[in-house]
C-alpha atoms as a PDB file:
ATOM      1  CA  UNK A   1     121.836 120.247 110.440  1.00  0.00           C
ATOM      2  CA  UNK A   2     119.959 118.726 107.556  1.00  0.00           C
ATOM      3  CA  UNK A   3     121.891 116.819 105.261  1.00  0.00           C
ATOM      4  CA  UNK A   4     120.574 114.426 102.197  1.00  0.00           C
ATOM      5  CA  UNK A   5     117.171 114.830 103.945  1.00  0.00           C
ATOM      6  CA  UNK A   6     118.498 113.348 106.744  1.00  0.00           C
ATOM      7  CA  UNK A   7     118.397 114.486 110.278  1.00  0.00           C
ATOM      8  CA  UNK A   8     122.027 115.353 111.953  1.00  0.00           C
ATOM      9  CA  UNK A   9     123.377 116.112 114.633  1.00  0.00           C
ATOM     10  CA  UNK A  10     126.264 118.586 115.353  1.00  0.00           C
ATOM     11  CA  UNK A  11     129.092 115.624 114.943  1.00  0.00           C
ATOM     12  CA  UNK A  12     126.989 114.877 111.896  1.00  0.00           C
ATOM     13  CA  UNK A  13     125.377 111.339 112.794  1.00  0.00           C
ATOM     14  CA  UNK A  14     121.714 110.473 111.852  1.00  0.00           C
ATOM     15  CA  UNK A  15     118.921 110.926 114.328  1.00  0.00           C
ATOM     16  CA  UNK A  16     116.229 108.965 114.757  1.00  0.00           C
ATOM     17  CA  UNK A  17     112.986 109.793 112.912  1.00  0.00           C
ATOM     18  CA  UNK A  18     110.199 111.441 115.563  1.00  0.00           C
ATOM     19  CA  UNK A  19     107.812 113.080 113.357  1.00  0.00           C
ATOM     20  CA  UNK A  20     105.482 110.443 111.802  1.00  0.00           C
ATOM     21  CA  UNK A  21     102.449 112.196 111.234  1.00  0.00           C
ATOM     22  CA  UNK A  22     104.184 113.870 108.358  1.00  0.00           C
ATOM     23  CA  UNK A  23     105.025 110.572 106.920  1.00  0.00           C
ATOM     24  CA  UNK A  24     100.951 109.065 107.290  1.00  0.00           C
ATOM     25  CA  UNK A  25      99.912 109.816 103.823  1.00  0.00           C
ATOM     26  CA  UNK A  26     103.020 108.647 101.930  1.00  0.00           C
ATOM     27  CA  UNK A  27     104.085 105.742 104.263  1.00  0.00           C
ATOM     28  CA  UNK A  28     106.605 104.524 101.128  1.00  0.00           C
ATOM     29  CA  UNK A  29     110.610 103.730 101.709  1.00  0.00           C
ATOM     30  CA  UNK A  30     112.525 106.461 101.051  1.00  0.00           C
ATOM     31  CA  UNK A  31     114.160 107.247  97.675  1.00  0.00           C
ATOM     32  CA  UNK A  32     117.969 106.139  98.551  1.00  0.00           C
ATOM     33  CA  UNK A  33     116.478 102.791  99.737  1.00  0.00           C
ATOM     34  CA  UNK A  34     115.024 102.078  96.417  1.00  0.00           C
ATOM     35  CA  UNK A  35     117.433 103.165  94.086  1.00  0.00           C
ATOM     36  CA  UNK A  36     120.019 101.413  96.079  1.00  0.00           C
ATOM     37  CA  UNK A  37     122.418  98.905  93.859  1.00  0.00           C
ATOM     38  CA  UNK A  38     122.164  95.173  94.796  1.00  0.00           C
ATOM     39  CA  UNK A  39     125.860  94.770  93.452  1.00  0.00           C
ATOM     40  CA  UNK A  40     126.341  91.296  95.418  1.00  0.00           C
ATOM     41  CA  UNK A  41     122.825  89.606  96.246  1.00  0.00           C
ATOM     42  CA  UNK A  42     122.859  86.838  99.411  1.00  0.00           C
ATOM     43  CA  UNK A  43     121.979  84.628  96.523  1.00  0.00           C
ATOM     44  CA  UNK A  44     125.520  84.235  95.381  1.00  0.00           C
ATOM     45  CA  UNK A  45     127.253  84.328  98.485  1.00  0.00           C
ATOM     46  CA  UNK A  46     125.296  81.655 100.229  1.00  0.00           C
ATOM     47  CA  UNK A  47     126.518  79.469  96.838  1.00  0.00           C
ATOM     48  CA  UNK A  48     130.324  80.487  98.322  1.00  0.00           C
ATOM     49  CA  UNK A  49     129.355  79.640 101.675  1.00  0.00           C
ATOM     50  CA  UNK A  50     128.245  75.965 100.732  1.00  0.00           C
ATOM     51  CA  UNK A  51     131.241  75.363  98.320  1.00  0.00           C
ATOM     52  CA  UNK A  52     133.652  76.329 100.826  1.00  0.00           C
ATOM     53  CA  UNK A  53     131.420  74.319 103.321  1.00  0.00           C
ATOM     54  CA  UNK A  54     131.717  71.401 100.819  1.00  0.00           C
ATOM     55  CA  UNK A  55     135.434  71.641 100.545  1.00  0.00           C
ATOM     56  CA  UNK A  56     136.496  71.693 104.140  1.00  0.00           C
ATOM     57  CA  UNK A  57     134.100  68.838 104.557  1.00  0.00           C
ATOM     58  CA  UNK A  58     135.600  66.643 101.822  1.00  0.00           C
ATOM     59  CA  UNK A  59     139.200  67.787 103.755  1.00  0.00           C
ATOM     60  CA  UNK A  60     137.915  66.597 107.131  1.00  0.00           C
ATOM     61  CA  UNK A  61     136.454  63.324 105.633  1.00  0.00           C
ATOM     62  CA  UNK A  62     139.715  62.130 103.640  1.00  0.00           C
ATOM     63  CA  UNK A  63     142.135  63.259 106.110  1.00  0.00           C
ATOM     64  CA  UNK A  64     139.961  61.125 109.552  1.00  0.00           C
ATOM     65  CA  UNK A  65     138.604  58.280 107.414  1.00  0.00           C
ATOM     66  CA  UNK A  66     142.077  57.524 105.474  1.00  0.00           C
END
């Protein structure tokens, strides 16, 4: 079963790549990787992370030196 270019089996998961040699002269990601949206980048949520991080470090700080 071949389906989106993609290798299947019957249950319909993806198989692992074997045949490389047909991949030597274009070596390049595939299409779906490229054109794949970046709708929410680590960049802001690492910003989240820290605020939160920030906040429930303030809490622990007021609440065990007061």
């Amino acid at each position: 079963m071949d389906t989106n270019n993609h290798r299947t089996d019957k249950d319909g998961h993806p198989q692992a790549e074997d045949n490389y040699a047909a991949h030597q002269e274009d070596p390049a990601p595939s299409s779906e990787a490229i054109k794949e949206p970046n709708d929410r980048p680590a960049s802001n949520t690492i910003w989240v992370a820290i605020i939160i991080a920030v906040i429930i470090l303030a809490i622990v700080y007021l609440v065990y030196v007061f």
